[in-house]
N, C-alpha and C. Protein backbone atom coordinates (compact mmCIF):
# COMPACT_ATOMS: atom_id res chain seq x y z
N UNK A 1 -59.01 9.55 -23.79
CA UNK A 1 -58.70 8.24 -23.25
C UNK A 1 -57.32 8.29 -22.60
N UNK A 2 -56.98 7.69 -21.53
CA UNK A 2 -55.92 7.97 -20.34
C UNK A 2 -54.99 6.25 -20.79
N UNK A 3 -54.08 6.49 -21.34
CA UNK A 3 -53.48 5.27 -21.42
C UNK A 3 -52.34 5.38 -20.56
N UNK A 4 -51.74 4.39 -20.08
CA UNK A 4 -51.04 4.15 -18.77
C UNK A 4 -49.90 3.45 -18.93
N UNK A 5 -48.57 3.72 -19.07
CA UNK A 5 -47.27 2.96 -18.79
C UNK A 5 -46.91 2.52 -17.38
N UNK A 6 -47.89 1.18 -16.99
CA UNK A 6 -47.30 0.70 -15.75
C UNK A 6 -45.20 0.49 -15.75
N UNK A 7 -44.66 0.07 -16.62
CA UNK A 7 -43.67 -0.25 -17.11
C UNK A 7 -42.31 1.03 -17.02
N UNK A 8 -43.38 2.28 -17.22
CA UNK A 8 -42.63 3.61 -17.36
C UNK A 8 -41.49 4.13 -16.22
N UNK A 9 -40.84 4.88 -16.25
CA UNK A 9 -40.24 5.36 -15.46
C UNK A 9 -41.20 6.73 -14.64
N UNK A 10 -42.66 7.34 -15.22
CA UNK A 10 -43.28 8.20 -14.99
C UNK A 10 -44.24 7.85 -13.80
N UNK A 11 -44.33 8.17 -12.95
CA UNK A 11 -44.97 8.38 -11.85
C UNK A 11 -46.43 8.10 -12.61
N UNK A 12 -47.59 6.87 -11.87
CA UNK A 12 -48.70 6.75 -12.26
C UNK A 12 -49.50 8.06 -12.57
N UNK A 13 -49.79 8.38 -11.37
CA UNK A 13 -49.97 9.87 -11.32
C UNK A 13 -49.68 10.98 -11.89
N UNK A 14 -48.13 11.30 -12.31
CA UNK A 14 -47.79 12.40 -13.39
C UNK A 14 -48.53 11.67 -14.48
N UNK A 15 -48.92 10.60 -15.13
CA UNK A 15 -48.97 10.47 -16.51
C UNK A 15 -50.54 10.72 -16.53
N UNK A 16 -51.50 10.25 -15.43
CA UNK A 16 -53.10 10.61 -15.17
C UNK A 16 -52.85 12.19 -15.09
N UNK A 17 -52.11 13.00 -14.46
CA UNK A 17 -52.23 14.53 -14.62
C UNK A 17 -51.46 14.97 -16.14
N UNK A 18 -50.45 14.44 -16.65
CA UNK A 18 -50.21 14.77 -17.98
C UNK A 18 -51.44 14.64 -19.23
N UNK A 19 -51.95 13.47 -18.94
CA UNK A 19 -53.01 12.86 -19.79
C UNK A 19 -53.96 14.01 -19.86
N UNK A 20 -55.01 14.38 -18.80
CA UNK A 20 -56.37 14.67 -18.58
C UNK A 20 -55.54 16.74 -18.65
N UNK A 21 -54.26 17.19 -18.78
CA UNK A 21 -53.75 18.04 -19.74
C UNK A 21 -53.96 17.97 -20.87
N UNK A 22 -53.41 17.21 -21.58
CA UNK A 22 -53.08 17.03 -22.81
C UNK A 22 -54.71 16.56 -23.80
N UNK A 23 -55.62 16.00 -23.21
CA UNK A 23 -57.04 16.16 -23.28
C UNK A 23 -57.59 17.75 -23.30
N UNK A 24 -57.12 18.69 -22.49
CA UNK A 24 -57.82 19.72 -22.81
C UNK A 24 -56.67 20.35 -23.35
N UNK A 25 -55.89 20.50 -23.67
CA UNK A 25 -54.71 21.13 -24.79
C UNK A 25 -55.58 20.96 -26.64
N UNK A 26 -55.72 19.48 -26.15
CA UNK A 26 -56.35 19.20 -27.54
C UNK A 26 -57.72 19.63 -27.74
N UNK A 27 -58.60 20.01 -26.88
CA UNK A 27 -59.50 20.50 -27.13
C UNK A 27 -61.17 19.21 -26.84
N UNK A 28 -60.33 17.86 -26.41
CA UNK A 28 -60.95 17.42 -26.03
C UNK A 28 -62.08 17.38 -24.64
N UNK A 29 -61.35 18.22 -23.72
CA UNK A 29 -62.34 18.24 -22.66
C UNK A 29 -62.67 19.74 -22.42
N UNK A 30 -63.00 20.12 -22.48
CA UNK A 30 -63.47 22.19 -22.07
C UNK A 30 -63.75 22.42 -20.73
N UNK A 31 -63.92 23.49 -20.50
CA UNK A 31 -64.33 24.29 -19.02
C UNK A 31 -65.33 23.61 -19.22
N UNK A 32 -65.89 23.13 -18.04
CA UNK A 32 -66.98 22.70 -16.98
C UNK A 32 -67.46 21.28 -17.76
N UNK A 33 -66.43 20.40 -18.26
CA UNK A 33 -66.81 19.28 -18.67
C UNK A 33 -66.54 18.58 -17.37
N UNK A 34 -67.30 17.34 -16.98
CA UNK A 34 -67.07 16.72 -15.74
C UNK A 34 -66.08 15.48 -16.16
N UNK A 35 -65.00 15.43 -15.24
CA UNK A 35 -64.35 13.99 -15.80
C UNK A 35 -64.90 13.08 -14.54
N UNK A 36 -64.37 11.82 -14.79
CA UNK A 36 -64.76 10.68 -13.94
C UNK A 36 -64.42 11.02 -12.55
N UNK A 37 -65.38 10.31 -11.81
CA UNK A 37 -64.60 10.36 -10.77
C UNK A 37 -63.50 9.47 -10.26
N UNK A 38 -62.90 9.73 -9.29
CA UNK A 38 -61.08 9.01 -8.96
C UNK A 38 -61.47 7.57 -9.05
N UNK A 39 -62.81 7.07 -8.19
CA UNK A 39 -62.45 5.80 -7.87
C UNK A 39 -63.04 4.75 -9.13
N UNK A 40 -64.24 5.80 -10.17
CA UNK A 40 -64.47 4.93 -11.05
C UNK A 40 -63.34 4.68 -12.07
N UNK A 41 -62.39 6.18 -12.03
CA UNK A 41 -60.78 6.07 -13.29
C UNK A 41 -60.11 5.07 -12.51
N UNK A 42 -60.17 4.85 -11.43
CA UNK A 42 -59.16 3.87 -11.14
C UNK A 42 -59.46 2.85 -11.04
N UNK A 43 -60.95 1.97 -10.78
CA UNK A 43 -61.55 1.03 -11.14
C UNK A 43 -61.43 0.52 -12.96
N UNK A 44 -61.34 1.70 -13.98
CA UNK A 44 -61.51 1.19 -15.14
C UNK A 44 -60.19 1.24 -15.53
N UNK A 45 -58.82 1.39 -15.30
CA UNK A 45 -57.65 1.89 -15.26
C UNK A 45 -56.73 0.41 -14.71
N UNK A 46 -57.31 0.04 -13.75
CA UNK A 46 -56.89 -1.02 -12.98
C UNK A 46 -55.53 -0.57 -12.21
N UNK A 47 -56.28 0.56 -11.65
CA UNK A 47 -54.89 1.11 -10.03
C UNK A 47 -55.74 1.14 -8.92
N UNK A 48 -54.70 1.87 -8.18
CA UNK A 48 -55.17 2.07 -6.31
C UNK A 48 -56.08 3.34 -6.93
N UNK A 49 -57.23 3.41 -6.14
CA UNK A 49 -58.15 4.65 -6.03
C UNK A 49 -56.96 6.27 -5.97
N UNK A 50 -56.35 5.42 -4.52
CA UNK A 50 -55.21 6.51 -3.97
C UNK A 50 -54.77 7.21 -5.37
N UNK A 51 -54.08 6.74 -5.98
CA UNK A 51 -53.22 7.09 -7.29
C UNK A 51 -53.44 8.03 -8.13
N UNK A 52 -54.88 7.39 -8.68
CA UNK A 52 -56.11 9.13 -9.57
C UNK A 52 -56.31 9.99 -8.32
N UNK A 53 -56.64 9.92 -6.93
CA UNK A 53 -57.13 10.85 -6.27
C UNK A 53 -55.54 11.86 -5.99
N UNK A 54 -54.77 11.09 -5.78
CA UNK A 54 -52.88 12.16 -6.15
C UNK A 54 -53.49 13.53 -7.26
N UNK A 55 -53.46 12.22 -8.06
CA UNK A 55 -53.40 13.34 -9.84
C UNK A 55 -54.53 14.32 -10.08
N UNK A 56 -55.45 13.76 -9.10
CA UNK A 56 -57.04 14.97 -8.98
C UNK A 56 -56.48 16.17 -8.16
N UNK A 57 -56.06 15.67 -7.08
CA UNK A 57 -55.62 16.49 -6.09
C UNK A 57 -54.16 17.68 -6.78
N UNK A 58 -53.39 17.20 -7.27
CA UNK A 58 -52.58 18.13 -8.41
C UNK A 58 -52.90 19.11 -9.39
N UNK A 59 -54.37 18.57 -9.64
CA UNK A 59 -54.70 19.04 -10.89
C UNK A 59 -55.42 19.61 -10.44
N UNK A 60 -56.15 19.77 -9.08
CA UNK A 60 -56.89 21.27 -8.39
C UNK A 60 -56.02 21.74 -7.79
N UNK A 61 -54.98 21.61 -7.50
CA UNK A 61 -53.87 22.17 -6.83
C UNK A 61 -53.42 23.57 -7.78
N UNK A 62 -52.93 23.22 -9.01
CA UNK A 62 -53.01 24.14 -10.23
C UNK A 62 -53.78 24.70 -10.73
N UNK A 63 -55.12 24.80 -10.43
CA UNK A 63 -56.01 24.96 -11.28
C UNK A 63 -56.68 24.39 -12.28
N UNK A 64 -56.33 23.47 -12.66
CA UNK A 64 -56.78 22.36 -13.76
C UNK A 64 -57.83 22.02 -14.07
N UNK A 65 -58.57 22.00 -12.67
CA UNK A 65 -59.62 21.45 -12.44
C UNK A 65 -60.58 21.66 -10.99
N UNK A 66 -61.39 21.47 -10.71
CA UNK A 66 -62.30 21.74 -9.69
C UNK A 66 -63.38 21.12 -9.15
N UNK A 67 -63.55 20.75 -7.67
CA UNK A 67 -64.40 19.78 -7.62
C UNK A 67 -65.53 20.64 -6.77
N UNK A 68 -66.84 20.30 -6.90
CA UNK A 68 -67.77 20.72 -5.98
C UNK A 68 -68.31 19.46 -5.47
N UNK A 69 -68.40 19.18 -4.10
CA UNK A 69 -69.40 18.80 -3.03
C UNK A 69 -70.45 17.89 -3.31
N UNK A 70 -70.52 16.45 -3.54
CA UNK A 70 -71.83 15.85 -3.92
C UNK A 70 -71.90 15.82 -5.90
N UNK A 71 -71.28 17.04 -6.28
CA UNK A 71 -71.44 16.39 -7.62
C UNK A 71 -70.33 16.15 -8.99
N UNK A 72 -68.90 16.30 -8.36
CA UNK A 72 -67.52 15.87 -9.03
C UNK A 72 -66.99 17.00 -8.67
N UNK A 73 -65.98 16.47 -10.34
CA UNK A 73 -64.87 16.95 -10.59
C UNK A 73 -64.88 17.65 -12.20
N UNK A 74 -64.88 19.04 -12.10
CA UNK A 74 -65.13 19.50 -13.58
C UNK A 74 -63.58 20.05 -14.11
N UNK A 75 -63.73 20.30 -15.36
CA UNK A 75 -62.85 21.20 -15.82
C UNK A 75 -62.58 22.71 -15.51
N UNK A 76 -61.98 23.43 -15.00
CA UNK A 76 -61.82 24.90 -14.53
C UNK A 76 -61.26 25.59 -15.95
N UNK A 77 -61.99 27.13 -15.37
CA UNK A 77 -61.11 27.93 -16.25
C UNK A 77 -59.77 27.61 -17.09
N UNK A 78 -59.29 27.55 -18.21
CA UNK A 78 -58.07 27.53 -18.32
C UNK A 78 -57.13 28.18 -18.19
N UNK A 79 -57.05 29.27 -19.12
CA UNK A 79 -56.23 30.59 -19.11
C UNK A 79 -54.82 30.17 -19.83
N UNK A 80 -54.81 29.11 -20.07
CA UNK A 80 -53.55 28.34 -20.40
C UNK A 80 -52.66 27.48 -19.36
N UNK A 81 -53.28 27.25 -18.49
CA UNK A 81 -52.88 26.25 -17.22
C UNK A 81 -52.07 25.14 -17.78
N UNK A 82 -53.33 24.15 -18.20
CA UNK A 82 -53.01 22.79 -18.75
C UNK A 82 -51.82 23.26 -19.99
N UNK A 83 -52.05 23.55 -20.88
CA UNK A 83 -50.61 23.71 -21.34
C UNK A 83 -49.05 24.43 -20.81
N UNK A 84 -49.27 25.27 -19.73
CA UNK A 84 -48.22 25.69 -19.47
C UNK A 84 -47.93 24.39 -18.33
N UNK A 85 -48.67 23.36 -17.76
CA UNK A 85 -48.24 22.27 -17.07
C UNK A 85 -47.54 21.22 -17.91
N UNK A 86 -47.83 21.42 -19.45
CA UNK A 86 -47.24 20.25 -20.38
C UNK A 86 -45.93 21.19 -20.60
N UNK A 87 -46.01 22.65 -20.89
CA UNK A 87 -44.38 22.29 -20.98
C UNK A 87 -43.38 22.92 -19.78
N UNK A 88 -43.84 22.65 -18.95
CA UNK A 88 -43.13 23.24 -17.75
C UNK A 88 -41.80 22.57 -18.19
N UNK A 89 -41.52 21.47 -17.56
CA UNK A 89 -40.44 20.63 -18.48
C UNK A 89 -39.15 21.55 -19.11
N UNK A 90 -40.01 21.36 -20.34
CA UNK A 90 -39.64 21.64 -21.84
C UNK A 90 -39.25 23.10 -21.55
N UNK A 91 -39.50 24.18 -20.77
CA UNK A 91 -39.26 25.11 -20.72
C UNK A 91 -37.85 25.50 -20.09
N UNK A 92 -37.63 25.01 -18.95
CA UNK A 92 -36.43 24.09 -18.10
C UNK A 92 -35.61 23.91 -19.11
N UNK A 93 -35.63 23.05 -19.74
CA UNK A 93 -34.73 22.08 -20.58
C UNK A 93 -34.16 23.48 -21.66
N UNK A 94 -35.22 24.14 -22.50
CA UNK A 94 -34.97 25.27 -23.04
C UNK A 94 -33.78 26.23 -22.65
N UNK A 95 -34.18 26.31 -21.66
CA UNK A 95 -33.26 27.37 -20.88
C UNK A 95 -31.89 27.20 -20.80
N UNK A 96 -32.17 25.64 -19.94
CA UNK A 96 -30.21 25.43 -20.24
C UNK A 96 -29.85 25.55 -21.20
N UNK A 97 -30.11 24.77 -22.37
CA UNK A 97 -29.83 24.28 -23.90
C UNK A 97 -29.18 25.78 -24.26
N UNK A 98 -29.93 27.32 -23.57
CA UNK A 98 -29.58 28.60 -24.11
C UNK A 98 -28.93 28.97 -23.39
N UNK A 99 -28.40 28.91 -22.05
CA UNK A 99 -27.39 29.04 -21.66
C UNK A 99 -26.04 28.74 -21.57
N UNK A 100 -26.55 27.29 -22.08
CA UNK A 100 -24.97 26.12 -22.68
C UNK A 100 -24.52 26.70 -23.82
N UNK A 101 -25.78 27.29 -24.81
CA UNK A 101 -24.93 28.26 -25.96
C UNK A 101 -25.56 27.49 -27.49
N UNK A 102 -26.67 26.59 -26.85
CA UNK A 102 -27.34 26.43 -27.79
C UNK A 102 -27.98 27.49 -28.65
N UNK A 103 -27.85 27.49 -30.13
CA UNK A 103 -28.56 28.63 -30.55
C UNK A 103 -30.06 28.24 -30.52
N UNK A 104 -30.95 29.27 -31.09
CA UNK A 104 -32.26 29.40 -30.80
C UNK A 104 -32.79 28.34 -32.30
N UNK A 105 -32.31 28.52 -33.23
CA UNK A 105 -32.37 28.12 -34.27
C UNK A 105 -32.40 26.54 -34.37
N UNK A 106 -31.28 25.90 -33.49
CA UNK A 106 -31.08 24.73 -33.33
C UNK A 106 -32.25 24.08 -32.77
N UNK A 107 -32.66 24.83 -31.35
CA UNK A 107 -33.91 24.16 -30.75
C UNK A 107 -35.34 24.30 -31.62
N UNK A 108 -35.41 25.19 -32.43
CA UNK A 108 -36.56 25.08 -33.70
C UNK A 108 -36.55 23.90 -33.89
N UNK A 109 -35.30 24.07 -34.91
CA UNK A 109 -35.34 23.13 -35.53
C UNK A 109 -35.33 21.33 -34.96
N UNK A 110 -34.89 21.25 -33.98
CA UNK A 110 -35.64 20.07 -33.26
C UNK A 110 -36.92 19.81 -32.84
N UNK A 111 -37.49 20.94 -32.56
CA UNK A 111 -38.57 21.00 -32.48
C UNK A 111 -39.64 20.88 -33.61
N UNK A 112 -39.65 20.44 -34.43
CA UNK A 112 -39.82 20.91 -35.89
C UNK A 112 -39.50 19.81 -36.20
N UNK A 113 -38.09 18.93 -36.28
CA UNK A 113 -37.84 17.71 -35.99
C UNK A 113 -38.95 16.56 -35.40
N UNK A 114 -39.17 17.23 -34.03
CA UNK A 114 -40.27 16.23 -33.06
C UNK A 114 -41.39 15.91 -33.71
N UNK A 115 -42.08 17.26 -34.24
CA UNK A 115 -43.57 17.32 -34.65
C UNK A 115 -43.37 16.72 -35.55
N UNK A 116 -42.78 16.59 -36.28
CA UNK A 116 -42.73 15.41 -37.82
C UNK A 116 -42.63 14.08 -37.35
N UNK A 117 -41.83 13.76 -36.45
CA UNK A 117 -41.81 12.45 -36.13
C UNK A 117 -43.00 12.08 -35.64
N UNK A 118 -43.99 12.94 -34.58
CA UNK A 118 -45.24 12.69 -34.02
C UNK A 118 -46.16 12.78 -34.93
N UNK A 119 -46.23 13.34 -35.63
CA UNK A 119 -47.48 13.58 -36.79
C UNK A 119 -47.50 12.46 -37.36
């Protein structure tokens, strides 16, 4: 299920391509599951068509996903796509934190931190 922070500072779109990630991270959607198509997610979503067809278009852009001709939009191979798109980010952020002289230990342990708070 694709829940939506109109309110957010996140791009409609990044959060429809974070989401329909984080769906197959979890194991919810697999290779060659079909998701909706753009204009019915954005009909049940209550956005511009335009907006899901962005985040479709991203998400075959990467690999994410794949559409054939007349009959959608499926799930593609993974290989670890969708998760290496969730922490692209986080990987970034990593880096400085270890170049500023953060130890490695520290970012565990925040990390470790997070998952407790999310769980």
């Amino acid at each position: 299920m694709i829940n939506i922070d109109v309110t957010g500072r996140t791009p409609i779109y990044e959060q429809i391509y974070r989401a329909i990630c984080s769906e197959i991270a979890r194991g919810m959607l697999r290779e060659n599951d079909k998701i909706p198509p753009s204009r019915s997610l954005a009909q049940q979503l209550g956005l511009n068509p335009n907006t899901v067809a962005k985040a479709y278009s991203m998400l075959e852009r990467d690999g994410i996903i794949y559409t054939l001709a007349g009959k959608g939009s499926f799930i593609a191979p993974q290989d670890g796509k969708a998760i290496s798109a969730l922490t692209r980010g986080f990987e970034e952020s990593a880096r400085e934190a270890i170049k500023a002289g953060v130890p490695a230990e520290t970012l565990i342990e925040t990390i470790n931190r997070l998952k407790g708070d999310i769980q």
